[in-house]
C-alpha atoms as a PDB file:
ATOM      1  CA  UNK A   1       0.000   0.000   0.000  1.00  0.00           C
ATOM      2  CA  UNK A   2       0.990   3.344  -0.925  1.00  0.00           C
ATOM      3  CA  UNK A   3      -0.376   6.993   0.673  1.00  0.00           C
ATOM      4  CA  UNK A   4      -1.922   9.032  -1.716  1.00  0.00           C
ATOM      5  CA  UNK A   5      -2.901  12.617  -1.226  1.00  0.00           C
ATOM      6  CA  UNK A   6      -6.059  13.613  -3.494  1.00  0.00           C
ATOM      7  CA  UNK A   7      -7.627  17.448  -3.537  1.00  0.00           C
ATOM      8  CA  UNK A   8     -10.856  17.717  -3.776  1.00  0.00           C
ATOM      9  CA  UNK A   9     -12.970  20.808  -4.750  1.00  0.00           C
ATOM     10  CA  UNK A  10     -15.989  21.086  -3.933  1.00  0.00           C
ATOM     11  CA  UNK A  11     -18.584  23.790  -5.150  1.00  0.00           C
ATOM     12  CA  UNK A  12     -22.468  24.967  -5.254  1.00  0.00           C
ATOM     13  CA  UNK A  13     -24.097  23.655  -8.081  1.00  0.00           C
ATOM     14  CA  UNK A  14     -25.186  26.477 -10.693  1.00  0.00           C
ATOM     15  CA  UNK A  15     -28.149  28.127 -10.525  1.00  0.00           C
ATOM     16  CA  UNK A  16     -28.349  27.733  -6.619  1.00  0.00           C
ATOM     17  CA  UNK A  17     -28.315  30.055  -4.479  1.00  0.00           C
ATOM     18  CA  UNK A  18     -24.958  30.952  -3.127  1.00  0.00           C
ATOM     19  CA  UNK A  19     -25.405  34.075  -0.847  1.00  0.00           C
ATOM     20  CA  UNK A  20     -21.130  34.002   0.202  1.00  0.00           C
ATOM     21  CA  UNK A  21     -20.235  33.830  -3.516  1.00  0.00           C
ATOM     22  CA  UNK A  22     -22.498  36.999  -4.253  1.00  0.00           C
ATOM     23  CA  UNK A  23     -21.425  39.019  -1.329  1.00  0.00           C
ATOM     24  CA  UNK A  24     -17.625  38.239  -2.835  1.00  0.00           C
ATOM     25  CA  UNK A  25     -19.019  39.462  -6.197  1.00  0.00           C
ATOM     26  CA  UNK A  26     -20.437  42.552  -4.297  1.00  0.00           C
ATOM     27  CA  UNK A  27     -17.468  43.675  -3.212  1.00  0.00           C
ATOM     28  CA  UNK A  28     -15.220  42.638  -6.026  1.00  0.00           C
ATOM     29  CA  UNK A  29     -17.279  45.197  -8.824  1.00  0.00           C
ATOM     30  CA  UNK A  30     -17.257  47.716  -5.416  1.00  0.00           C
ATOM     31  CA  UNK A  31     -13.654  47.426  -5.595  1.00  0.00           C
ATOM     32  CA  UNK A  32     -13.585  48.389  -9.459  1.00  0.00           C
ATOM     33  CA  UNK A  33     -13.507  45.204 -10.814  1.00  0.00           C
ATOM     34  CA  UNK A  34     -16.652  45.527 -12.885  1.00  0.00           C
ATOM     35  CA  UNK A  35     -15.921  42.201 -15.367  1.00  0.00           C
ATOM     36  CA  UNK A  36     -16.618  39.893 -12.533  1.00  0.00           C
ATOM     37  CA  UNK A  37     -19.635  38.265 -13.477  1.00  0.00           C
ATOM     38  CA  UNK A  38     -20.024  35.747 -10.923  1.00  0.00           C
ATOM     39  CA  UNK A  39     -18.587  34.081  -7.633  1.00  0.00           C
ATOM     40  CA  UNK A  40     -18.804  30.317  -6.432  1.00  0.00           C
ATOM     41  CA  UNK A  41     -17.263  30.209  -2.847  1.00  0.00           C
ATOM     42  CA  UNK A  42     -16.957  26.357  -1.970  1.00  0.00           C
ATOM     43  CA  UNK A  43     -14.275  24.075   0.039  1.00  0.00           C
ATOM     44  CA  UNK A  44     -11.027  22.841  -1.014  1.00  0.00           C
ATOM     45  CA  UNK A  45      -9.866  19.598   0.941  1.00  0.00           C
ATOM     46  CA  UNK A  46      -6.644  17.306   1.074  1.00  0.00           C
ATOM     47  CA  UNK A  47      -7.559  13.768   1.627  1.00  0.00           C
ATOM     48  CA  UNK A  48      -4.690  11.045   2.534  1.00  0.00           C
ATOM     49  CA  UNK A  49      -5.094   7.814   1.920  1.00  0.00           C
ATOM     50  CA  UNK A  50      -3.830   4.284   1.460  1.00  0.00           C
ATOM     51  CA  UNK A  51      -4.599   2.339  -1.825  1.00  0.00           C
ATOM     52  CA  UNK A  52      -2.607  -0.071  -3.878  1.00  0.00           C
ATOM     53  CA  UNK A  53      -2.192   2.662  -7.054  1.00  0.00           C
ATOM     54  CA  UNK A  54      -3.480   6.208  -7.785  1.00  0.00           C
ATOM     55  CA  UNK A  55      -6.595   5.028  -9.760  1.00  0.00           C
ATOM     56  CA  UNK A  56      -7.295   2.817  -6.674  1.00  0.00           C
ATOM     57  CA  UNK A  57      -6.970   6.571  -4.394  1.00  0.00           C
ATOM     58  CA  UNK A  58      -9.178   8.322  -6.691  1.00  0.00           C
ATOM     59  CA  UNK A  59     -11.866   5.583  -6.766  1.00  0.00           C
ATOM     60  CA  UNK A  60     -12.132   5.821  -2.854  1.00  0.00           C
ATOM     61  CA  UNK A  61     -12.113   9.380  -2.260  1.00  0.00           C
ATOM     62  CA  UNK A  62     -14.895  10.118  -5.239  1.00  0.00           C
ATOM     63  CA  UNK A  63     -16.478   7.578  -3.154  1.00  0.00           C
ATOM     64  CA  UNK A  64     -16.214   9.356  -0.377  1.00  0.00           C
ATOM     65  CA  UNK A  65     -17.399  12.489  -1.850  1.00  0.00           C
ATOM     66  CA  UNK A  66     -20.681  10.659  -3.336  1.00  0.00           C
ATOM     67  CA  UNK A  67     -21.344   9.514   0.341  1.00  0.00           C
ATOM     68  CA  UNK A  68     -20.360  12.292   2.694  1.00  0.00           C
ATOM     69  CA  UNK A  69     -18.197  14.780   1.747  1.00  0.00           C
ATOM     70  CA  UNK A  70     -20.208  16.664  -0.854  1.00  0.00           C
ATOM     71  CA  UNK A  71     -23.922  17.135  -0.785  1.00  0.00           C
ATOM     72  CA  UNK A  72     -25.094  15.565  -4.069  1.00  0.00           C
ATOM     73  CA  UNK A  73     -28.425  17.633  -4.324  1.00  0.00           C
ATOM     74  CA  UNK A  74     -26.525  21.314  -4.060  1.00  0.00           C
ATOM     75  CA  UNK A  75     -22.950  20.881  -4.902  1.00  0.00           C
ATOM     76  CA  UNK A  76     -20.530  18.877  -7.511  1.00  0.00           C
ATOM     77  CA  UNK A  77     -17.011  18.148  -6.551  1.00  0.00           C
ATOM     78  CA  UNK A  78     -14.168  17.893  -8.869  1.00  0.00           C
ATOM     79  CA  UNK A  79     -11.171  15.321  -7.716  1.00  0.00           C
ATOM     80  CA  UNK A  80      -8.044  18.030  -8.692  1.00  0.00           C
ATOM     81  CA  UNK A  81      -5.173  15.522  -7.804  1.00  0.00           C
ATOM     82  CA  UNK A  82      -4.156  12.650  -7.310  1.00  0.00           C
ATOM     83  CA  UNK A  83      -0.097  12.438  -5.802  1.00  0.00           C
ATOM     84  CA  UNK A  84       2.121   9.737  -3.865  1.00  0.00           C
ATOM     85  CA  UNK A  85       2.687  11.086  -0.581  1.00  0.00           C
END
């Protein structure tokens, strides 16, 4: 077995409401930075694990995700990562 570390982001799905992401928008176009159309704030996590190989990692933490870590009705998560630790 080898420790993997995977990222996983993790973000609002679109169209829902995200009241952080539009208060960051807010002040963005306050700040002068009119071309921002939209914000999604969300959560960035580093999962270590042990799995034989990195397709082995992967499979486990997306499971995780589709389980617990990310709400499947109001946000999608993107694996970023996957690296030998």
């Amino acid at each position: 077995m080898t420790r993997f570390r995977v990222a996983v982001q993790i973000i609002p799905r679109r169209g829902l409401l995200d009241p952080q992401g539009k208060t960051v928008r807010d002040a963005l176009v306050t700040l002068g930075f009119g071309s921002v159309s939209d914000v999604h704030v969300g959560r960035h996590m580093v999962v270590e694990t042990d799995a034989k190989d990195a397709p082995a990692a992967e499979a486990s933490v997306r499971a995780m995700c589709e389980r617990l870590l990310a709400n499947p009705v109001t946000e999608d998560f993107t694996i970023a990562g996957v690296v030998a630790a």
